[in-house]
C-alpha atoms as a PDB file:
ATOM      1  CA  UNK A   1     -23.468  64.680 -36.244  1.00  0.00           C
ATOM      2  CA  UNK A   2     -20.935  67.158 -34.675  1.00  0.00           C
ATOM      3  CA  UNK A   3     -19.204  67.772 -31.457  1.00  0.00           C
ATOM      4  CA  UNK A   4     -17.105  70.544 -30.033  1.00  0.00           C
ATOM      5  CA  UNK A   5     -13.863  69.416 -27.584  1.00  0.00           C
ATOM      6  CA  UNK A   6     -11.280  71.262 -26.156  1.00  0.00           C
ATOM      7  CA  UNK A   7      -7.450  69.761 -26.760  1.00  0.00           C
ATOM      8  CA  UNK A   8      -4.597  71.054 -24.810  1.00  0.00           C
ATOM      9  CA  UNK A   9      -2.471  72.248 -27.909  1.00  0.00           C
ATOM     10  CA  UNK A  10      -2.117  75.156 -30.514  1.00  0.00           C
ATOM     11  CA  UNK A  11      -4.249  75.286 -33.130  1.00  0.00           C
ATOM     12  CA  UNK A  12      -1.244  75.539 -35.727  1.00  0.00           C
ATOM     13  CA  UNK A  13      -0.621  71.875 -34.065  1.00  0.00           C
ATOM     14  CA  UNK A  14      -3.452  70.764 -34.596  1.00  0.00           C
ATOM     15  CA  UNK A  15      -4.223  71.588 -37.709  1.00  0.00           C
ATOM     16  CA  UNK A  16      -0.812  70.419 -39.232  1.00  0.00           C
ATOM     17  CA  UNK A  17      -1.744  67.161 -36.958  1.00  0.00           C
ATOM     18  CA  UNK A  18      -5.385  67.026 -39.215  1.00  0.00           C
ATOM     19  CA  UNK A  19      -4.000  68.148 -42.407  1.00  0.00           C
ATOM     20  CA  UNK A  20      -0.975  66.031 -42.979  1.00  0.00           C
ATOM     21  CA  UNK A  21      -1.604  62.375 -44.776  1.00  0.00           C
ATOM     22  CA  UNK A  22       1.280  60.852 -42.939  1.00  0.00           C
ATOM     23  CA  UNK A  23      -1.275  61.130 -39.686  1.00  0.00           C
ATOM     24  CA  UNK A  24      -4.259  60.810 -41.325  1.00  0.00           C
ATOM     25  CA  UNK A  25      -4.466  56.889 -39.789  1.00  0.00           C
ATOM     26  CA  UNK A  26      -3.906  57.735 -36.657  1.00  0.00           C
ATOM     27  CA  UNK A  27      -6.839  59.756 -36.465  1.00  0.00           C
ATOM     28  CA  UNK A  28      -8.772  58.297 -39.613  1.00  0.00           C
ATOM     29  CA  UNK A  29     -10.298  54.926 -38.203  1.00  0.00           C
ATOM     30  CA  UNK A  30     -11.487  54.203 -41.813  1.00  0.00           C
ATOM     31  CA  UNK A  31      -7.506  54.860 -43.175  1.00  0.00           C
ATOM     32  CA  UNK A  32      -6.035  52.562 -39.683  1.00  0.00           C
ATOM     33  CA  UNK A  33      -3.753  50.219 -41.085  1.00  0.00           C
ATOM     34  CA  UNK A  34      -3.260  51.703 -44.443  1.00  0.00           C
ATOM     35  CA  UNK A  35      -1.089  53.734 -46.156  1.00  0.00           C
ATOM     36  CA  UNK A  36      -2.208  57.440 -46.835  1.00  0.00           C
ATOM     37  CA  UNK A  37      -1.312  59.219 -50.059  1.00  0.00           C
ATOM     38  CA  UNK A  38      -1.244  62.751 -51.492  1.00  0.00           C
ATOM     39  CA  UNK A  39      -1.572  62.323 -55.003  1.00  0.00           C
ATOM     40  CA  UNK A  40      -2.063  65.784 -56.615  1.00  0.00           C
ATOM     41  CA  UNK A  41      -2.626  69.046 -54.731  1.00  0.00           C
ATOM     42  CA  UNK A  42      -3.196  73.047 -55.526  1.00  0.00           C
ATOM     43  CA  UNK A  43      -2.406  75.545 -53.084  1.00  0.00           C
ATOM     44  CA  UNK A  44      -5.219  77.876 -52.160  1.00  0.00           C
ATOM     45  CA  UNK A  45      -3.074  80.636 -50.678  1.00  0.00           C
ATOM     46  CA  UNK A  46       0.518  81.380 -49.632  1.00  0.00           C
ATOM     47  CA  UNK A  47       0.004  79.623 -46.329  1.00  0.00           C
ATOM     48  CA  UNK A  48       1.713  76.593 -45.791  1.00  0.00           C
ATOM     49  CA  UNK A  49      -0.670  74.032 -45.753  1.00  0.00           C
ATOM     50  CA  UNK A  50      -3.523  75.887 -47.296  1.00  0.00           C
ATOM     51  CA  UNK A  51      -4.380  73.521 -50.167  1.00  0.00           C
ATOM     52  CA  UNK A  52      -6.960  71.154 -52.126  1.00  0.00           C
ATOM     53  CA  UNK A  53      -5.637  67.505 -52.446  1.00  0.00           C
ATOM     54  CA  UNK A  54      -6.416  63.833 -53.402  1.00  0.00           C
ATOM     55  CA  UNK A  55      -5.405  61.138 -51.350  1.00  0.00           C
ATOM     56  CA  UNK A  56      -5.363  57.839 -51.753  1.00  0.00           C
ATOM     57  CA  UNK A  57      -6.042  55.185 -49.287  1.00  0.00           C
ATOM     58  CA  UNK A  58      -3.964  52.242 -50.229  1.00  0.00           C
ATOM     59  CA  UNK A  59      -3.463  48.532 -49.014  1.00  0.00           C
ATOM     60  CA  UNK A  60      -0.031  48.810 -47.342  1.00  0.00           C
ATOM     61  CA  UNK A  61       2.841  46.999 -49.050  1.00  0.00           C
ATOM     62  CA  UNK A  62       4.103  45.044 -46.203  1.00  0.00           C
ATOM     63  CA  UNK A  63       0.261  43.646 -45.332  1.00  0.00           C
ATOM     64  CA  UNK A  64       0.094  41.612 -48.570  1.00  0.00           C
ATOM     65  CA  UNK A  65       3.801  40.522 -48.352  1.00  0.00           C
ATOM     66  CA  UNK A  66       3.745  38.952 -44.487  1.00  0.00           C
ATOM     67  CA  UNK A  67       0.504  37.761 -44.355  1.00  0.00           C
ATOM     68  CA  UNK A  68       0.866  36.359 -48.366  1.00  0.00           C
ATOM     69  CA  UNK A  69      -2.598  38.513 -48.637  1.00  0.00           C
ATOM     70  CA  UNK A  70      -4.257  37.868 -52.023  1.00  0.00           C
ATOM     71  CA  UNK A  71      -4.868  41.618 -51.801  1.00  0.00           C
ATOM     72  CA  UNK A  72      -3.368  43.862 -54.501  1.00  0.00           C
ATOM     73  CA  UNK A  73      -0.158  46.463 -52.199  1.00  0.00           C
ATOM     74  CA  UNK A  74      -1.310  48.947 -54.661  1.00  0.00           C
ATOM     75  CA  UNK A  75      -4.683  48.857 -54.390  1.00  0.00           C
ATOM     76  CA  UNK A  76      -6.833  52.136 -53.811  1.00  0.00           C
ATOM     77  CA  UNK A  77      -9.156  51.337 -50.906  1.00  0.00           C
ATOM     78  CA  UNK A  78     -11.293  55.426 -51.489  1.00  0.00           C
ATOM     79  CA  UNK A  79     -10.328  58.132 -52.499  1.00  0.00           C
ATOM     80  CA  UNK A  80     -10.424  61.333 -50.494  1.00  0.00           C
ATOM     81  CA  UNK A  81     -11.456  64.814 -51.449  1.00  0.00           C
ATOM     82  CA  UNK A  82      -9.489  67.360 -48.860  1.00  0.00           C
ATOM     83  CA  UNK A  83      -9.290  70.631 -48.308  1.00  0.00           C
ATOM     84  CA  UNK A  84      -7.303  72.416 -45.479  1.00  0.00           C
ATOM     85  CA  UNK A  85      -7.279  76.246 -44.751  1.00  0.00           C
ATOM     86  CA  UNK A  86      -5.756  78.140 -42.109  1.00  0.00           C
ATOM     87  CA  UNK A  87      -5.478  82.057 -40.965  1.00  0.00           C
ATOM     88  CA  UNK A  88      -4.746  83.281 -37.758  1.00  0.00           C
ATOM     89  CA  UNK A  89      -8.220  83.589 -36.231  1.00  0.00           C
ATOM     90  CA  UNK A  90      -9.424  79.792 -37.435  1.00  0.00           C
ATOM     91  CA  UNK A  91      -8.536  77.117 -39.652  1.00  0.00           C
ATOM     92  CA  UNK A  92     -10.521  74.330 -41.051  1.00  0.00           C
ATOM     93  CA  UNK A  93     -10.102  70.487 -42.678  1.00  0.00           C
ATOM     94  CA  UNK A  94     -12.927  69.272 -44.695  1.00  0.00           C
ATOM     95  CA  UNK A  95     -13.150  65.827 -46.615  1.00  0.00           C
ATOM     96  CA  UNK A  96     -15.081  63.841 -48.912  1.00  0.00           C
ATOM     97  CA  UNK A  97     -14.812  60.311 -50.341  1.00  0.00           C
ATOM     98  CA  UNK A  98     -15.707  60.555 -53.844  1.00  0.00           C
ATOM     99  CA  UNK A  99     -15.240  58.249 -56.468  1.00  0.00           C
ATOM    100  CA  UNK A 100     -11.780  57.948 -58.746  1.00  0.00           C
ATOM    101  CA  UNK A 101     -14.153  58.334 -61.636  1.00  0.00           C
ATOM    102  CA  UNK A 102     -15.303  61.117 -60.381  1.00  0.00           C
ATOM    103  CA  UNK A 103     -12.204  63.070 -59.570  1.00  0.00           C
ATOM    104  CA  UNK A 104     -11.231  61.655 -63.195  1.00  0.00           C
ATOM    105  CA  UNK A 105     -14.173  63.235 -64.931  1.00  0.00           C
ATOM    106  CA  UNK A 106     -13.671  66.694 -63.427  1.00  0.00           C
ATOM    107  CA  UNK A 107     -10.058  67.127 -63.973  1.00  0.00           C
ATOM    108  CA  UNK A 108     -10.645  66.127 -67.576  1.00  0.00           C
ATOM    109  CA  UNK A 109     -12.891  69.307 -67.644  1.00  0.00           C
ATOM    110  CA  UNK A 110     -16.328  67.361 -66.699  1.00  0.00           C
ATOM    111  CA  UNK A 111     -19.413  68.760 -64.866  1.00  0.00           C
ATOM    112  CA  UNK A 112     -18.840  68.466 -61.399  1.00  0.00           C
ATOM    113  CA  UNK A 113     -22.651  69.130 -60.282  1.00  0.00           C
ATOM    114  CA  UNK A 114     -23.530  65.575 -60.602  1.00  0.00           C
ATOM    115  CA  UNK A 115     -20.912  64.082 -58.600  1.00  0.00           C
ATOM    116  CA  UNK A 116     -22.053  63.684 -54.921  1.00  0.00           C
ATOM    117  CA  UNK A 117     -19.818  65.090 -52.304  1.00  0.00           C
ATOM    118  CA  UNK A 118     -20.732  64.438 -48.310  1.00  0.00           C
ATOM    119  CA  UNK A 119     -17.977  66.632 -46.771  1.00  0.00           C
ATOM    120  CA  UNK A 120     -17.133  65.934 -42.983  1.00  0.00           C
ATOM    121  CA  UNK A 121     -14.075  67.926 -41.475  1.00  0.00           C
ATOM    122  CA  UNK A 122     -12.818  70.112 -38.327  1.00  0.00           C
ATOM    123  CA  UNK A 123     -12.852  73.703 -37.446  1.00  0.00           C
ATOM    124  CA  UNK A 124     -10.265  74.577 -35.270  1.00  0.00           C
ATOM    125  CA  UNK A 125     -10.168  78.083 -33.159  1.00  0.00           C
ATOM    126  CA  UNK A 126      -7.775  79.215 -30.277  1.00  0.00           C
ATOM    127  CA  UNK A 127      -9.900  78.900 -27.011  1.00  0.00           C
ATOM    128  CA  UNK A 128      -9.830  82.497 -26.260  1.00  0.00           C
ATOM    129  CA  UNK A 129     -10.159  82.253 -22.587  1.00  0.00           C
ATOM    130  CA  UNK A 130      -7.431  79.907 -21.817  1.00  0.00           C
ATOM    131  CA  UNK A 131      -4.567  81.017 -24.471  1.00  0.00           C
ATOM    132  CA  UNK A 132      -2.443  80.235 -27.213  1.00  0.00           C
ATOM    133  CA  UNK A 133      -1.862  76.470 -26.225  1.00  0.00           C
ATOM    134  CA  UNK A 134      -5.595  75.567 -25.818  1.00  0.00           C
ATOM    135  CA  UNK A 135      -8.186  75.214 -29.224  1.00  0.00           C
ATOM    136  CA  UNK A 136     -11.676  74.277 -29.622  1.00  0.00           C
ATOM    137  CA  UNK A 137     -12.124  71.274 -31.910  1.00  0.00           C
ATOM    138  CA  UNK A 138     -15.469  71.003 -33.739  1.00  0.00           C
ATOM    139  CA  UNK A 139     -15.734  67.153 -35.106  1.00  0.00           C
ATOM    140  CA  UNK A 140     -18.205  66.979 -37.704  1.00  0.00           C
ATOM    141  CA  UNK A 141     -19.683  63.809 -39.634  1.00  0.00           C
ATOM    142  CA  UNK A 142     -21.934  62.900 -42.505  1.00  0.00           C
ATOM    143  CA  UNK A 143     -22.868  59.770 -43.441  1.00  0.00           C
ATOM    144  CA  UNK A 144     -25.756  58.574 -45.594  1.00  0.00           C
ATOM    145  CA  UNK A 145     -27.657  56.158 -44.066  1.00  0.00           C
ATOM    146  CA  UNK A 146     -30.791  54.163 -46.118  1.00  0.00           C
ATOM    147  CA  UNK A 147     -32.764  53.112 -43.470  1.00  0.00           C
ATOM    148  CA  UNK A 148     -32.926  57.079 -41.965  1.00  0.00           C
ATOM    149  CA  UNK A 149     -35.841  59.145 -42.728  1.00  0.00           C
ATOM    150  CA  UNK A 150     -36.852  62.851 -41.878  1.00  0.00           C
ATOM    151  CA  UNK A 151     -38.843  61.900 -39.022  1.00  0.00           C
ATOM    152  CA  UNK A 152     -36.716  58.502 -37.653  1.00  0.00           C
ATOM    153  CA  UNK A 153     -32.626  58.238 -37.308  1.00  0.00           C
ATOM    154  CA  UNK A 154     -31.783  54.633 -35.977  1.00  0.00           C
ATOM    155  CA  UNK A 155     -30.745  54.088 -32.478  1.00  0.00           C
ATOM    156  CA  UNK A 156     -27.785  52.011 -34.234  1.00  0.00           C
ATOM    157  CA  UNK A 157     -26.471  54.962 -36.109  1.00  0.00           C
ATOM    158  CA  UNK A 158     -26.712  57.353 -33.945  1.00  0.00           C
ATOM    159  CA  UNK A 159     -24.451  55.231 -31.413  1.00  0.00           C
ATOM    160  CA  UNK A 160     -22.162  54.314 -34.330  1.00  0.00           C
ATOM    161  CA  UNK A 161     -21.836  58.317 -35.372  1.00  0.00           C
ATOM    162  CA  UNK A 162     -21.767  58.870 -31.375  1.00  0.00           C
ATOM    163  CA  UNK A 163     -18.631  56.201 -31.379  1.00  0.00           C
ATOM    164  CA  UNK A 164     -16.716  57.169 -34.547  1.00  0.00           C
ATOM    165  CA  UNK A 165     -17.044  60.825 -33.492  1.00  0.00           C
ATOM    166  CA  UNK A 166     -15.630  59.936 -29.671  1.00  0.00           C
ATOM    167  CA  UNK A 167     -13.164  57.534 -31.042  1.00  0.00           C
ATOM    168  CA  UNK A 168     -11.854  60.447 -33.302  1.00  0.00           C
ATOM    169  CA  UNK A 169     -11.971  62.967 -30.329  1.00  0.00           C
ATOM    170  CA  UNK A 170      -9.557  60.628 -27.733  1.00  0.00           C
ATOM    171  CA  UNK A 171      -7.137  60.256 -31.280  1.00  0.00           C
ATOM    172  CA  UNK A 172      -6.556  63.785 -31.704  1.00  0.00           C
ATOM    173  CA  UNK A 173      -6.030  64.631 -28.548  1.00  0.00           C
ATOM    174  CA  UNK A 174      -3.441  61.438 -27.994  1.00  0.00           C
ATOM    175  CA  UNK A 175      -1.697  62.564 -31.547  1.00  0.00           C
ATOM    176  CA  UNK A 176      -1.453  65.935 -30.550  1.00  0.00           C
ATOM    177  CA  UNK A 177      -0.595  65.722 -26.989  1.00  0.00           C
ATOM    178  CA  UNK A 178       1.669  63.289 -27.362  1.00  0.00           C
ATOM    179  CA  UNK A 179       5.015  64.519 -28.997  1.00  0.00           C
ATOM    180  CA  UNK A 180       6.253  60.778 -29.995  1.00  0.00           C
ATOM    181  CA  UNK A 181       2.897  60.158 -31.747  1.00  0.00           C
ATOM    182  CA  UNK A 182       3.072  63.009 -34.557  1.00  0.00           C
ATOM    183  CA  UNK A 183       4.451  60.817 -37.484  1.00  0.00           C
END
């Protein structure tokens, strides 16, 4: 599912905004309320920024200390496939849970054509008619749903994509617009 917005900010914003694990929950409903690390990266360029990475989405140390949660602080919730590209003209963020095992297999020189990858992401362009401070924001999703078929997507999911996609939108824009909520 995908939707195009327009947010009232530069596209360098908001791409260093979409890019940037330290605001990844703030946009991420699925990473809300826990902590958001880079664990290895490789630049793909010279641009800041420009890079493949693995994050982790951990339980937060201070959950399982104040509410005495059995839950382990360093506990990897998924693991995140990312990779962020900008130029002047457009930039993109794509992602992918995949499994640690996964990652694990192909770094140790494994065959990645077996591992399934179900990217979502953003493309981000300068709205050309309004200026520099203006950019189109395309949200896209994937999810894979079992009870979905070619000829029959469920009322259900479509409201939840419909939901998770508008909830994403109104984040954005607030963590963008809003110069105290940048992390």
């Amino acid at each position: 599912m995908a939707a195009t917005i327009r947010i009232p900010a530069s596209a360098r914003r908001i791409f260093n905004f979409l890019q940037d694990e330290n605001s990844r929950s703030k946009w991420d409903i699925l990473s809300h309320g826990h902590v958001v690390q880079q664990t290895r990266s490789i630049s793909n360029g010279c641009v800041p920024g420009n890079r493949v990475s693995i994050l982790e989405v951990k339980v937060p140390n201070r959950a399982s200390r104040i509410s005495n949660s059995p839950e382990d602080p360093d506990r990897t919730v998924k693991t995140l496939l990312q990779e962020s590209f900008s130029t002047s003209a457009c930039s993109y963020v794509t992602f992918a849970p995949v499994e640690a095992s996964s990652i694990n297999m192909i770094l140790n020189g494994g065959d990645s054509d077996n591992v399934l990858v179900m990217p979502s992401g953003f493309s981000i362009l300068p709205d050309g008619l309004t200026g520099d401070e203006v950019s189109l924001v395309t949200i896209i999703f994937q999810i894979l749903d079992s009870a979905a078929s070619p000829m029959c997507f469920p009322a259900n999911s479509v409201y939840s994509m419909y939901k998770v996609i508008t909830e994403t939108a109104k984040a954005i824009t607030t963590g963008v617009v809003d110069p105290y909520n940048m992390g």
